[in-house]
N, C-alpha and C. Protein backbone atom coordinates (compact mmCIF):
# COMPACT_ATOMS: atom_id res chain seq x y z
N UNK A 1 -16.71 77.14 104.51
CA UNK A 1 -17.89 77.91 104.10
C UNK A 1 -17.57 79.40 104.06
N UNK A 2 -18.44 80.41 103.13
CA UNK A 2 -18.20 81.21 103.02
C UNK A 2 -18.47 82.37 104.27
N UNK A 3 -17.86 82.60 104.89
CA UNK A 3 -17.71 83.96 106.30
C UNK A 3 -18.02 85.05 105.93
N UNK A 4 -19.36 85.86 105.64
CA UNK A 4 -19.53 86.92 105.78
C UNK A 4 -18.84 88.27 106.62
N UNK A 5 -18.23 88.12 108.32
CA UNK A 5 -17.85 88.32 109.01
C UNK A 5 -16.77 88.76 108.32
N UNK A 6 -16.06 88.24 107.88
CA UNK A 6 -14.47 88.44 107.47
C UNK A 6 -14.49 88.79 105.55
N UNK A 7 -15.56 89.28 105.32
CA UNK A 7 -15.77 90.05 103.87
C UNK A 7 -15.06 91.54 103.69
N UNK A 8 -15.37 92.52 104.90
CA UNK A 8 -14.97 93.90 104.99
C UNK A 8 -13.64 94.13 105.62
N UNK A 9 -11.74 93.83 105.33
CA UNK A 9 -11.21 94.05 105.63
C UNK A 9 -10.88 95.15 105.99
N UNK A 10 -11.44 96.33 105.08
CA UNK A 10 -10.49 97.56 105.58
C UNK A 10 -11.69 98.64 104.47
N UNK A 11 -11.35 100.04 104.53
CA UNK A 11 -12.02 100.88 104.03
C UNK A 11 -11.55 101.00 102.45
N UNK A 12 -12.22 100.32 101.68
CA UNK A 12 -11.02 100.66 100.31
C UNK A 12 -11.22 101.72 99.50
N UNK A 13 -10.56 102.15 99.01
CA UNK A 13 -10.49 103.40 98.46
C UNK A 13 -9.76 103.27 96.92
N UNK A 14 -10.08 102.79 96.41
CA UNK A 14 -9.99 102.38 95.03
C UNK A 14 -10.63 103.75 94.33
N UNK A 15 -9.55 104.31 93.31
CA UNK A 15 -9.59 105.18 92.21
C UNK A 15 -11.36 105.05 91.56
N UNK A 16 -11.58 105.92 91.23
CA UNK A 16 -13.14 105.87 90.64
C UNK A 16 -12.94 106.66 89.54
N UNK A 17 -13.22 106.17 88.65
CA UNK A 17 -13.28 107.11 86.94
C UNK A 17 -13.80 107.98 87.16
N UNK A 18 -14.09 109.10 86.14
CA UNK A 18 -14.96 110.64 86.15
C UNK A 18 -16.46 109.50 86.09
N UNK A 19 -17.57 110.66 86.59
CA UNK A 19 -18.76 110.55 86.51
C UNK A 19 -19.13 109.49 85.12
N UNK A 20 -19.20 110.25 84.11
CA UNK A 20 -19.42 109.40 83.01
C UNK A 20 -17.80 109.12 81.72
N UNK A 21 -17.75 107.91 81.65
CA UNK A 21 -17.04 107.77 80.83
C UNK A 21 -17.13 105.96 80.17
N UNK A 22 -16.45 106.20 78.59
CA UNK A 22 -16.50 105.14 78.10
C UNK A 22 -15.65 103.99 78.76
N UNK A 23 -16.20 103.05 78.93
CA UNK A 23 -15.12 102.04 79.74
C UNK A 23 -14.68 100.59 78.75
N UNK A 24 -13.78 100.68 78.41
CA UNK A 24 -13.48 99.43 77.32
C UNK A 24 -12.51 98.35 78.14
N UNK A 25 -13.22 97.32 77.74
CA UNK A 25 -12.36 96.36 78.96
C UNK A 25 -12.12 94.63 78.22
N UNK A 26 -11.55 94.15 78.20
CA UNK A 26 -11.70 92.19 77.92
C UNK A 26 -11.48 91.64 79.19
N UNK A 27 -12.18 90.31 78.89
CA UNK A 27 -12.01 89.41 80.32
C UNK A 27 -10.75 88.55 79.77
N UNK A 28 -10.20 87.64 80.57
CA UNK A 28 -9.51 86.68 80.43
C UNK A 28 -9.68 85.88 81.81
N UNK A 29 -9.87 84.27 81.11
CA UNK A 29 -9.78 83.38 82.79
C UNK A 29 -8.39 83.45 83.31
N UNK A 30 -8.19 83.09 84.53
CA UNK A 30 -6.58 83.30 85.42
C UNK A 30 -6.76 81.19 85.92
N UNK A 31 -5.78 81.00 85.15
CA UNK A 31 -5.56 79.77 85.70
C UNK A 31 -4.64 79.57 87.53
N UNK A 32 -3.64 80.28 87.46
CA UNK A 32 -2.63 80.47 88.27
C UNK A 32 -2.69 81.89 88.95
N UNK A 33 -3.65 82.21 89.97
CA UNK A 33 -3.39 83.48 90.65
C UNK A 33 -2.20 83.77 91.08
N UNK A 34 -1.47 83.35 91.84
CA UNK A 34 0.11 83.45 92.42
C UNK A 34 0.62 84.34 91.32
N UNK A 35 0.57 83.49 89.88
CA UNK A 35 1.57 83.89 89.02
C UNK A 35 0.86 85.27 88.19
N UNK A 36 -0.16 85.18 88.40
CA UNK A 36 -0.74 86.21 88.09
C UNK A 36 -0.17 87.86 88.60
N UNK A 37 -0.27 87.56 90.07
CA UNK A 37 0.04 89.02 90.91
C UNK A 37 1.50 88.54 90.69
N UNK A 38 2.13 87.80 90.57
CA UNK A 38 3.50 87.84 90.27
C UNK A 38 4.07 88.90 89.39
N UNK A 39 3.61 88.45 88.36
CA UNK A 39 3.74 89.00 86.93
C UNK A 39 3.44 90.44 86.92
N UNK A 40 2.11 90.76 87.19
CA UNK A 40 1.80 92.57 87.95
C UNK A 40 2.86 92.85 88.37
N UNK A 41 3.46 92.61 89.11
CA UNK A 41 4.17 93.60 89.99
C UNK A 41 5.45 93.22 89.40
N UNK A 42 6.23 92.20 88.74
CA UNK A 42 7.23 92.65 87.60
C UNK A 42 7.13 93.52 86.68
N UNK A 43 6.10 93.85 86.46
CA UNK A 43 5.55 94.44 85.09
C UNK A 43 5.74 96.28 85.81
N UNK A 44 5.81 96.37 86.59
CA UNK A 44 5.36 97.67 87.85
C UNK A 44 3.56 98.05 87.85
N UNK A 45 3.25 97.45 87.64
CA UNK A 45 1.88 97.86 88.21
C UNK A 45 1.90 98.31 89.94
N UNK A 46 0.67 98.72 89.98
CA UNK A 46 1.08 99.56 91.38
C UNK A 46 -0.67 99.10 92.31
N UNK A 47 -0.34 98.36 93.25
CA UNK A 47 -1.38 97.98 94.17
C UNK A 47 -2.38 98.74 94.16
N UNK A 48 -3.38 98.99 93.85
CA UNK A 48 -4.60 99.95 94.30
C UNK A 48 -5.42 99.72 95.60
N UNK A 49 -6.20 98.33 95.19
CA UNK A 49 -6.80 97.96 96.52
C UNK A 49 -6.24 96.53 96.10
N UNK A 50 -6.07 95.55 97.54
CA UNK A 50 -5.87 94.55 97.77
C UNK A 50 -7.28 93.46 98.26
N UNK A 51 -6.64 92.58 97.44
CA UNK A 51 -7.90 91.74 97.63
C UNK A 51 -8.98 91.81 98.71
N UNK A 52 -9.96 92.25 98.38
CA UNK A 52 -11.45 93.02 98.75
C UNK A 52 -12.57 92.41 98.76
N UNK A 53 -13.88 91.91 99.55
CA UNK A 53 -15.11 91.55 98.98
C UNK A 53 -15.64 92.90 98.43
N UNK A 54 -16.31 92.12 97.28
CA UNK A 54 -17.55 92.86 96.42
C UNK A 54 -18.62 92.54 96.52
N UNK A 55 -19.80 92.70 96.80
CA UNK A 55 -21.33 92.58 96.49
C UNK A 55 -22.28 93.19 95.42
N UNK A 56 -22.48 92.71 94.32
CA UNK A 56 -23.35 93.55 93.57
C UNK A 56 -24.93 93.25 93.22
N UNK A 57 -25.78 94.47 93.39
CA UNK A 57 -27.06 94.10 92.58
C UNK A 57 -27.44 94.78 91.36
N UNK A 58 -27.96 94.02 90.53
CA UNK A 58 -28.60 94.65 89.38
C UNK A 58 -30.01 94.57 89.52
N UNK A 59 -30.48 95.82 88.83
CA UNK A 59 -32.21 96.77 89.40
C UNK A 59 -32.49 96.55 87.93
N UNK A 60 -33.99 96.02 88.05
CA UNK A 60 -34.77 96.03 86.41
C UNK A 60 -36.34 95.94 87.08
N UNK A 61 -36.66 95.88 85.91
CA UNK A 61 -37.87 96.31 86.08
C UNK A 61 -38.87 94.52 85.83
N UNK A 62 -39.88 94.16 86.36
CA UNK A 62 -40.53 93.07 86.59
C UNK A 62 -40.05 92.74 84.56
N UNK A 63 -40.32 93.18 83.75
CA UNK A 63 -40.39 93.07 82.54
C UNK A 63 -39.02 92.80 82.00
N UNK A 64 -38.33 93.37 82.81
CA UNK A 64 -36.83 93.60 82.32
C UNK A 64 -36.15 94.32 81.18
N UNK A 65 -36.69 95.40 81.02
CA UNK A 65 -37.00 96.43 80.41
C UNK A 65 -35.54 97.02 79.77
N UNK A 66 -34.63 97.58 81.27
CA UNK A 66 -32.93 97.50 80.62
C UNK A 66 -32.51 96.37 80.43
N UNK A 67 -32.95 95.17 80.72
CA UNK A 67 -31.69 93.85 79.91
C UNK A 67 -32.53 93.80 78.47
N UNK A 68 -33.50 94.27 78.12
CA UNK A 68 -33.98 94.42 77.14
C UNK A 68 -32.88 95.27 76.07
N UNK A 69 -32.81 96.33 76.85
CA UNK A 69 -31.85 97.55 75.99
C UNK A 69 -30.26 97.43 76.25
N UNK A 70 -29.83 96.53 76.60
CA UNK A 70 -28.30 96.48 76.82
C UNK A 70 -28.06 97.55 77.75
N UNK A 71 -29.32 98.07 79.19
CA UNK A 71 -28.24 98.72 80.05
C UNK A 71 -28.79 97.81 81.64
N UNK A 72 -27.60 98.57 82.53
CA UNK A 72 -27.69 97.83 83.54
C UNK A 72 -27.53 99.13 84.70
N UNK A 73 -28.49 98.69 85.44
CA UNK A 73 -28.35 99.86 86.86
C UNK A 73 -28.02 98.83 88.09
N UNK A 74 -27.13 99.08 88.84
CA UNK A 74 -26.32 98.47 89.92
C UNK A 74 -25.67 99.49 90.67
N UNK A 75 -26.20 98.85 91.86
CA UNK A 75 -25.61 99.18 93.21
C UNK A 75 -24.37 98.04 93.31
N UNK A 76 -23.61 98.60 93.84
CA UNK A 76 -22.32 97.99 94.37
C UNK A 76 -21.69 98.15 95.65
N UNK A 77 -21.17 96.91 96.48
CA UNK A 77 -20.58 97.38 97.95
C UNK A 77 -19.03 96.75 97.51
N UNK A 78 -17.89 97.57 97.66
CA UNK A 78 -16.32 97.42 97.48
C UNK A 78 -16.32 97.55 98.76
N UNK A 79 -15.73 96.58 99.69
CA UNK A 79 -15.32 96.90 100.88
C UNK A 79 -16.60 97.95 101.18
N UNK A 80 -16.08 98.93 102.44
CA UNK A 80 -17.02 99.60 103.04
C UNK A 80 -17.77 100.56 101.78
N UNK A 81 -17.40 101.07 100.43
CA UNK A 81 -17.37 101.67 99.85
C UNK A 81 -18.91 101.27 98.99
N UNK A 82 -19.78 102.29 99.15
CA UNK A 82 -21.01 102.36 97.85
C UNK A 82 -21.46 102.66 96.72
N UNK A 83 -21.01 102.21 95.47
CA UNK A 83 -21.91 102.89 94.68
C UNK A 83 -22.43 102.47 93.75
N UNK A 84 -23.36 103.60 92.74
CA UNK A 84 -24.20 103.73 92.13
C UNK A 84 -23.96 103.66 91.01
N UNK A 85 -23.78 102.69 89.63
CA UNK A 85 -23.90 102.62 88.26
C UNK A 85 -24.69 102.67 87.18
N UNK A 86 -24.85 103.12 86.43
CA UNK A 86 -25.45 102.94 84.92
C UNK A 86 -24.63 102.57 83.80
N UNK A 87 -25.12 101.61 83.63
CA UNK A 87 -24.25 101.19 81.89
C UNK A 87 -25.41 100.77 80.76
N UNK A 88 -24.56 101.67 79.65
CA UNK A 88 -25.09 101.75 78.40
C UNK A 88 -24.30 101.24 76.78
N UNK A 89 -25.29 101.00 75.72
CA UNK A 89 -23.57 100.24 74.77
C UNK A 89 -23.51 101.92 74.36
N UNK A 90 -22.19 102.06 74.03
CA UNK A 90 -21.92 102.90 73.48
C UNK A 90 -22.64 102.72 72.01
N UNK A 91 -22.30 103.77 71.35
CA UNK A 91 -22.57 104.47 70.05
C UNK A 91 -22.35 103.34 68.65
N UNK A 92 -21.13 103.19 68.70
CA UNK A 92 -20.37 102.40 67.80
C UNK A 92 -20.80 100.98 68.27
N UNK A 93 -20.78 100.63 69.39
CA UNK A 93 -21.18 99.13 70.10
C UNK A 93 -20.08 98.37 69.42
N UNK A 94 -20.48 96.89 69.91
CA UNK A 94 -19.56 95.59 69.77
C UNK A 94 -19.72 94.97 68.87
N UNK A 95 -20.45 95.26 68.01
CA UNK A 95 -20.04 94.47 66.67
C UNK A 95 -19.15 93.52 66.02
N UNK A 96 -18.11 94.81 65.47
CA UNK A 96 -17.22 95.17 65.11
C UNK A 96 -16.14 95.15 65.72
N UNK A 97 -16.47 95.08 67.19
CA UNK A 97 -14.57 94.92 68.28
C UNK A 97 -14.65 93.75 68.89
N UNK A 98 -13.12 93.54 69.30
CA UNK A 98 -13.03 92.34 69.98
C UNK A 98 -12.99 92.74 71.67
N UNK A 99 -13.39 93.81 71.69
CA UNK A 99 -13.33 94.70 73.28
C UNK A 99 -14.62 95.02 73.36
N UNK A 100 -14.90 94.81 74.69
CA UNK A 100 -16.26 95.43 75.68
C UNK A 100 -16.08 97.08 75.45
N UNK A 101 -17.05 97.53 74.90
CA UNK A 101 -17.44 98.81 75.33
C UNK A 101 -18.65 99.43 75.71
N UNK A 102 -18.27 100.39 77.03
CA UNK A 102 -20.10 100.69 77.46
C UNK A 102 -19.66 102.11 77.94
N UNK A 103 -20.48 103.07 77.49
CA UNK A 103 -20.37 104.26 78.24
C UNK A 103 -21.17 103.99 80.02
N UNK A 104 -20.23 104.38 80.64
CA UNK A 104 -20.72 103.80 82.33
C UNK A 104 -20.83 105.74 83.07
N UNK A 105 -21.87 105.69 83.70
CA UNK A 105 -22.18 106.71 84.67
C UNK A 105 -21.98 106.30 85.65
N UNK A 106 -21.05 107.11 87.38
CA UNK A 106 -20.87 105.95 88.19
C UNK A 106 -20.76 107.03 89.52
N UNK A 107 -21.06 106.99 90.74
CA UNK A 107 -21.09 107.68 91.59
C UNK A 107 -21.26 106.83 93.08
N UNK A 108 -20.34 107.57 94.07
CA UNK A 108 -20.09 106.91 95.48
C UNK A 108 -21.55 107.66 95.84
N UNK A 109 -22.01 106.49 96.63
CA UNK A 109 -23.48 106.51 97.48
C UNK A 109 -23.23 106.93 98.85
N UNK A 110 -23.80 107.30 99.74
CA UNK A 110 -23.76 108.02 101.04
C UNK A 110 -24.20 106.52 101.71
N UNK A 111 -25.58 106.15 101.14
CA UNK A 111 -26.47 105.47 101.94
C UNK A 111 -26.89 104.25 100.67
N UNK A 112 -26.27 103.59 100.93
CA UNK A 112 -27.12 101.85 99.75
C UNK A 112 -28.07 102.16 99.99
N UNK A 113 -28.69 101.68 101.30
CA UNK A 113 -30.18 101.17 101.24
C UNK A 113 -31.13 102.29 101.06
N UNK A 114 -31.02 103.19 101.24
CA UNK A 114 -32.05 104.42 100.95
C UNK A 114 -31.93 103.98 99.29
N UNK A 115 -30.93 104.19 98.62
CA UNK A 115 -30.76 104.35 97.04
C UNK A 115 -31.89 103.04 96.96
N UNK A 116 -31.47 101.87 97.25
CA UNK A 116 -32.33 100.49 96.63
C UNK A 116 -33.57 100.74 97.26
N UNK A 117 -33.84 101.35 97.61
CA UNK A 117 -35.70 101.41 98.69
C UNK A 117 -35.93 102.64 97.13
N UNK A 118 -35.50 103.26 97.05
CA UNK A 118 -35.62 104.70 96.02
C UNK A 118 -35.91 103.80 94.60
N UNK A 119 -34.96 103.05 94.33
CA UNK A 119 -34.97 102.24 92.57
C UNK A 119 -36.48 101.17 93.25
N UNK A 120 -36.52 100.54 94.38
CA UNK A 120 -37.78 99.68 94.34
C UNK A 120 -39.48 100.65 94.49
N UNK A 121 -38.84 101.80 94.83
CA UNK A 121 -40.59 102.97 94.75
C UNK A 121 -40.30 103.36 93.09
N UNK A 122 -39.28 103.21 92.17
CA UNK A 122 -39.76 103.66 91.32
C UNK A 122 -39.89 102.40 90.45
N UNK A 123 -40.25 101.07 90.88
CA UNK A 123 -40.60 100.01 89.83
C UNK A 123 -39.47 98.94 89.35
N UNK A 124 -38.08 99.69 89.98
CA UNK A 124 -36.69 98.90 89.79
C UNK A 124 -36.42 97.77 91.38
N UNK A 125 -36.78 96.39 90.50
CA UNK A 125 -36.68 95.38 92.16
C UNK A 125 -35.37 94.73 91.72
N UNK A 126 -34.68 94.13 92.70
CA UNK A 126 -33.68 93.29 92.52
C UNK A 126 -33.11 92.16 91.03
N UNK A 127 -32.85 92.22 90.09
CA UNK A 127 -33.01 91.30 89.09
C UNK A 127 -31.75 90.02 89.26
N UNK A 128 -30.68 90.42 89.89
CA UNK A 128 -29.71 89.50 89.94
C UNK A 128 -28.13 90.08 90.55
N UNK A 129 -27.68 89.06 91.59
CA UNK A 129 -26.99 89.56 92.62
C UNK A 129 -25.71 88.64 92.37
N UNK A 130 -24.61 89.14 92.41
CA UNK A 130 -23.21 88.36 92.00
C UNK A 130 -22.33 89.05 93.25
N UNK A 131 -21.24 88.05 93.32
CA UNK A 131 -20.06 88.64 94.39
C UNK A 131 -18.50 88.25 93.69
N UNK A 132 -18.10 88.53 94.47
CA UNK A 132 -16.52 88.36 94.09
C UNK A 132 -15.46 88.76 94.92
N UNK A 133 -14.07 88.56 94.86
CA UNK A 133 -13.14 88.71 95.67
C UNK A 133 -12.13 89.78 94.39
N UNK A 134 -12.50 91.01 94.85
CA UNK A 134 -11.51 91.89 93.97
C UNK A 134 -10.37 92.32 94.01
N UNK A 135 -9.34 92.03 93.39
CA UNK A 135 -7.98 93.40 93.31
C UNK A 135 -7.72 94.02 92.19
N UNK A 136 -7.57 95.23 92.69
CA UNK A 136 -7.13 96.20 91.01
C UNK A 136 -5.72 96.92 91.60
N UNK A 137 -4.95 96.53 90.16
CA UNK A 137 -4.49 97.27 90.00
C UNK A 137 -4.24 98.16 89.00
N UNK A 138 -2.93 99.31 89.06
CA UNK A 138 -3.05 100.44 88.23
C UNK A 138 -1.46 100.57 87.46
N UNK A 139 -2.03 101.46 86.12
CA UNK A 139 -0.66 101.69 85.64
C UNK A 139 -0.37 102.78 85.27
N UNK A 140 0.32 103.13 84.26
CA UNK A 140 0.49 104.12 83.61
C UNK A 140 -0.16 104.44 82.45
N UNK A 141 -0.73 106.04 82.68
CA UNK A 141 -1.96 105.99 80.96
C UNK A 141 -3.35 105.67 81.61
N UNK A 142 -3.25 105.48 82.81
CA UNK A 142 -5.07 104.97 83.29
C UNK A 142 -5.14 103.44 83.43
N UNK A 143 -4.62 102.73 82.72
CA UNK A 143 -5.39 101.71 82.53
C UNK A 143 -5.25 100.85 84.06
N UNK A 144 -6.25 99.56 84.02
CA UNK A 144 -6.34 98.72 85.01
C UNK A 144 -6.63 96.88 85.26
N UNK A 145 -5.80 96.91 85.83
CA UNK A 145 -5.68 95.22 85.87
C UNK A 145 -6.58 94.65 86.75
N UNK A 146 -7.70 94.18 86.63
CA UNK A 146 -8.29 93.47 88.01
C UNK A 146 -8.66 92.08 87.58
N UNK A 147 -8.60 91.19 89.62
CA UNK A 147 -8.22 90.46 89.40
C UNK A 147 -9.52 90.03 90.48
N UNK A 148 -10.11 89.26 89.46
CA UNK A 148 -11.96 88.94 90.13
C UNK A 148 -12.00 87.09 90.33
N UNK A 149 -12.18 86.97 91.69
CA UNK A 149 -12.29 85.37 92.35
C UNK A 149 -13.56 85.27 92.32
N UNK A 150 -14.23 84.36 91.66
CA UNK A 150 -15.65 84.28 91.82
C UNK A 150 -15.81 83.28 92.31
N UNK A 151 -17.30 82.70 92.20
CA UNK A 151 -17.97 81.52 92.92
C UNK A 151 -17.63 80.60 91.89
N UNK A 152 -17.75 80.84 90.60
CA UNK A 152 -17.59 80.25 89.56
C UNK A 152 -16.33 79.96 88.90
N UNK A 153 -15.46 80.82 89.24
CA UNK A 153 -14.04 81.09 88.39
C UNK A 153 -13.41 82.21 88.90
N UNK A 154 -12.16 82.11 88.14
CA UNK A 154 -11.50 82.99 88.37
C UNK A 154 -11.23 83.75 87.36
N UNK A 155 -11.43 85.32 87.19
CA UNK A 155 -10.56 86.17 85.44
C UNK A 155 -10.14 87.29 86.17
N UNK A 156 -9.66 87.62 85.17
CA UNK A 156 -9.07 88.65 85.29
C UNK A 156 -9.49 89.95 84.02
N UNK A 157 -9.40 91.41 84.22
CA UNK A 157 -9.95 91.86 83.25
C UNK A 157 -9.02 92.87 82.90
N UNK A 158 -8.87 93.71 81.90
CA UNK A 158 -7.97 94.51 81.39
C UNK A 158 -8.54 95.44 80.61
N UNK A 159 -8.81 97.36 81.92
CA UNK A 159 -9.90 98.43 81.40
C UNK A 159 -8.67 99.27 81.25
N UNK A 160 -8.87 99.83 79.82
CA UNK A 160 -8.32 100.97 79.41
C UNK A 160 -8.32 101.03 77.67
N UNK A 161 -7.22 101.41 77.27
CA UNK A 161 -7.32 102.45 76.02
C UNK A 161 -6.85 100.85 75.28
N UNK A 162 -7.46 100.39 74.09
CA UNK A 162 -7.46 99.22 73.27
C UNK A 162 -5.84 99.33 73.03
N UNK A 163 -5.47 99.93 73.03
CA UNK A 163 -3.55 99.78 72.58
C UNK A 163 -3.08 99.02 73.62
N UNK A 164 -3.13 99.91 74.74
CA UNK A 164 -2.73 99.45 75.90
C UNK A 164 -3.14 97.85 76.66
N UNK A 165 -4.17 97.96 76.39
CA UNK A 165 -4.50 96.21 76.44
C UNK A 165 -4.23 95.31 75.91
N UNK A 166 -3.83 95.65 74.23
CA UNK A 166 -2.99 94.90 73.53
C UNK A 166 -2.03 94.34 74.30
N UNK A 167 -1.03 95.56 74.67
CA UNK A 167 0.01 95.66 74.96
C UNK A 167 0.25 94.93 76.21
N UNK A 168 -0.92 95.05 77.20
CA UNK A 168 -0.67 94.67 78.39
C UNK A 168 -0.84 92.78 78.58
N UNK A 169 -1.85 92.73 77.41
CA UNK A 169 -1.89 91.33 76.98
C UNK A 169 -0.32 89.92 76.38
N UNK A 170 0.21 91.16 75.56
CA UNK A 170 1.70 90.46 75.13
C UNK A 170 2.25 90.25 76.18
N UNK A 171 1.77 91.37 76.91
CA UNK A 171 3.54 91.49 78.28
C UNK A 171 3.06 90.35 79.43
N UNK A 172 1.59 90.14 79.44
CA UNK A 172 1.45 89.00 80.65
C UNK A 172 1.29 87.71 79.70
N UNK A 173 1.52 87.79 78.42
CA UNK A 173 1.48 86.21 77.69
C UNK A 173 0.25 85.73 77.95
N UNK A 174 -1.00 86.48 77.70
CA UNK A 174 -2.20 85.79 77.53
C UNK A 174 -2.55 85.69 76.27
N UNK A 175 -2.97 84.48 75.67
CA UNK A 175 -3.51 84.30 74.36
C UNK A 175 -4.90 85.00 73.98
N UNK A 176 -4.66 85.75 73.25
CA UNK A 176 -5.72 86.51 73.08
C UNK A 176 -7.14 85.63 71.91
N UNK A 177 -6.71 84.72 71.89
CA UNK A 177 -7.62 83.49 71.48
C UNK A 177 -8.62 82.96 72.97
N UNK A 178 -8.11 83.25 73.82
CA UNK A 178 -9.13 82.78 75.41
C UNK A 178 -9.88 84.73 75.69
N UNK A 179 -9.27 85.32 75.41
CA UNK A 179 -9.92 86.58 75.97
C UNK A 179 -11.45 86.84 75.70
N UNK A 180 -12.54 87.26 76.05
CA UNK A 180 -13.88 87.29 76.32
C UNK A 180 -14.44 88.37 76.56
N UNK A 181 -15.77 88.91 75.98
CA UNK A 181 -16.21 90.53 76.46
C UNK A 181 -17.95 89.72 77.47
N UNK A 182 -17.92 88.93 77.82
CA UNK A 182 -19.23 88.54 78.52
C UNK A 182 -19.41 88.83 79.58
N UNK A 183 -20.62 89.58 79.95
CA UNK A 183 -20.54 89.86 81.61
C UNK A 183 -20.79 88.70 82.63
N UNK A 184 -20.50 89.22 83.42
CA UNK A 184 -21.22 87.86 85.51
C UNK A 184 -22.28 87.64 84.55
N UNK A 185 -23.03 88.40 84.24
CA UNK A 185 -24.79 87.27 84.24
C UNK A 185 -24.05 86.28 83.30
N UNK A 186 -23.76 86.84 81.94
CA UNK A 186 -23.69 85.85 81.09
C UNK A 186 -22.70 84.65 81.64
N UNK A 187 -21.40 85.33 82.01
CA UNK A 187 -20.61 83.58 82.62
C UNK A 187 -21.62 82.89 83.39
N UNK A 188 -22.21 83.73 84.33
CA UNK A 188 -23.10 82.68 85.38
C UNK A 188 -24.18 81.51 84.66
N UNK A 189 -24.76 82.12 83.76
CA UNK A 189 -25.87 81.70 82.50
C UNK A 189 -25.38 80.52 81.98
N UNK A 190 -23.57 80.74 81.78
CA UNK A 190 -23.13 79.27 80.70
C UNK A 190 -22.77 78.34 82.15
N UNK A 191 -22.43 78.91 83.09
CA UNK A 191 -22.58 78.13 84.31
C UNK A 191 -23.16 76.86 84.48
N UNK A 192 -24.87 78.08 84.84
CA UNK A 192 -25.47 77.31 84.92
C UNK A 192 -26.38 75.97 84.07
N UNK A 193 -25.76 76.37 82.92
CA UNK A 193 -26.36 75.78 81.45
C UNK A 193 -25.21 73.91 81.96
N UNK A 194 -23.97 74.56 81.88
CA UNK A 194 -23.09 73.49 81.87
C UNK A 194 -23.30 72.57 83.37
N UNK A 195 -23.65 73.39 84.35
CA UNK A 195 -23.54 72.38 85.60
C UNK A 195 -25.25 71.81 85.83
N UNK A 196 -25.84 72.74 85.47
CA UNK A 196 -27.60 71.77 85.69
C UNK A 196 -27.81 72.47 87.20
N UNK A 197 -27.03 73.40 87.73
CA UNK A 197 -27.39 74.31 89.03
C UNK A 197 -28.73 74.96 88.76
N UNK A 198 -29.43 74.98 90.08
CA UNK A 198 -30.33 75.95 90.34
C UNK A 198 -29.92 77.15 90.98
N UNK A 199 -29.20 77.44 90.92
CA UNK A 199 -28.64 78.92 91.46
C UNK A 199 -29.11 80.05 91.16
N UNK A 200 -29.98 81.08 91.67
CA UNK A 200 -30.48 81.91 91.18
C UNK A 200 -29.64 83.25 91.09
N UNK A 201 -28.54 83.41 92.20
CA UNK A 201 -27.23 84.06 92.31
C UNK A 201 -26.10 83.77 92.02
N UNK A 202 -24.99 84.38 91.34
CA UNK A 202 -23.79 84.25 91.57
C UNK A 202 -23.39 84.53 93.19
N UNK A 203 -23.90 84.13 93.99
CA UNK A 203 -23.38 84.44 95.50
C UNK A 203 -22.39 83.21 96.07
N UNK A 204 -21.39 83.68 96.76
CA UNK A 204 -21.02 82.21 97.25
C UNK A 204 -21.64 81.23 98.26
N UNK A 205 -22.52 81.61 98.70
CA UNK A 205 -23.21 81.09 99.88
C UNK A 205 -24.13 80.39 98.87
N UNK A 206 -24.90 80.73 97.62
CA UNK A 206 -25.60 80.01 96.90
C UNK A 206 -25.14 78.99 96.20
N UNK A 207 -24.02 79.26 95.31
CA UNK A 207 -23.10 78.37 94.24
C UNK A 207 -22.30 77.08 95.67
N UNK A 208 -21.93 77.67 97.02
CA UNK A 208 -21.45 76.34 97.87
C UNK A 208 -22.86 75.27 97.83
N UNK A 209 -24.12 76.05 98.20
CA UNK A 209 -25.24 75.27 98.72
C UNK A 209 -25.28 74.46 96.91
N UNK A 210 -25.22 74.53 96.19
CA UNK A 210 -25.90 74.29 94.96
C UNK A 210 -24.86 73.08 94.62
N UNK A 211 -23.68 73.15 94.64
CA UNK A 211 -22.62 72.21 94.47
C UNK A 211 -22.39 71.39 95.63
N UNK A 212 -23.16 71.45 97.21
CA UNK A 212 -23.08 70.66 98.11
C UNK A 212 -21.43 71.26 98.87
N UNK A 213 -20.88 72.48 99.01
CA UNK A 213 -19.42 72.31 99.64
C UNK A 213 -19.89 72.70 101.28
């Protein structure tokens, strides 16, 4: 069962982009983790944080007002670490690409719970809560490899400059025929479509109870 207790290894300190910037990213599923971080670190990628719990919530409004508009406000816990997101589609949007793009606003929190007591006085309540087991790593040029264990699956994602993901895609031999721009809600959504779960979270404590582990 899943151990809350043993979620917060260490203080992580994972790189944080500028305040606002465009963030372009693809998913890909990870069949073989082993070979996964294998391959990273042939490649020289460079450890950032080591596998980490994550907790996230997303804030909407009873109406759902930003999943209405393609944005999302989330609080996030990385290890001991807090913060505060906004995401928006960019300008150009997804149409047209085979890459996620969202201009993201993003800032370390002092205090979570003051912030979520603050988004629930102004009409923003809880809309949907996901977790995960994170590692990122880093390269050269910015970009970033992370490597997300869910309740559901396992992917991996690849944020930086569309060349470079190309690129980073050839060099780990992922078929870019499996690669994916869908967020947690949406995987969770085909989830739950495919398994007949009542899960109202991506949490692991929910997805064990829901599958009986």
């Amino acid at each position: 069962m899943f151990d809350k207790k043993r979620v917060f290894p260490f203080d992580s300190r994972r790189i944080l982009r500028p305040m606002q910037a465009a963030e372009i990213e693809l998913k890909f599923p990870v069949d073989d983790v082993v070979a996964l971080r294998s391959r990273a670190s042939e490649l020289g990628l460079w450890l950032e944080t080591e596998r980490t719990f994550e907790s996230n919530t997303l804030y909407d409004t009873p109406e759902r007002s930003l999943r209405a508009q393609k944005q999302i406000l989330r609080i996030r816990w990385y290890g001991q670490q807090c913060t505060v997101t906004h995401k928006r589609k960019s300008q150009a949007g997804d149409a047209e690409s085979r890459y996620k793009t969202r201009i993201e606003t993003e800032s370390v929190v002092e205090d979570g719970d003051a912030l979520a007591a603050i988004f629930e006085q102004l009409g923003y309540s809880p809309a949907f809560r996901y977790e995960k087991f994170r590692t990122v790593w880093g390269a050269e040029g910015g970009g970033h490899l992370v490597l997300d264990e869910t309740p559901i699956g396992v992917w991996a994602e690849l944020e930086g400059p569309t060349e470079w993901i190309d690129s980073m895609l050839a060099r780990l031999g992922v078929d870019v025929n499996r690669c994916l721009t869908d967020s947690y809600g949406t995987l969770f959504l085909k989830w739950k479509t495919a398994s007949g779960s009542s899960a109202e979270n991506m949490s692991f404590v929910e997805i064990e109870a829901a599958i009986g582990v």
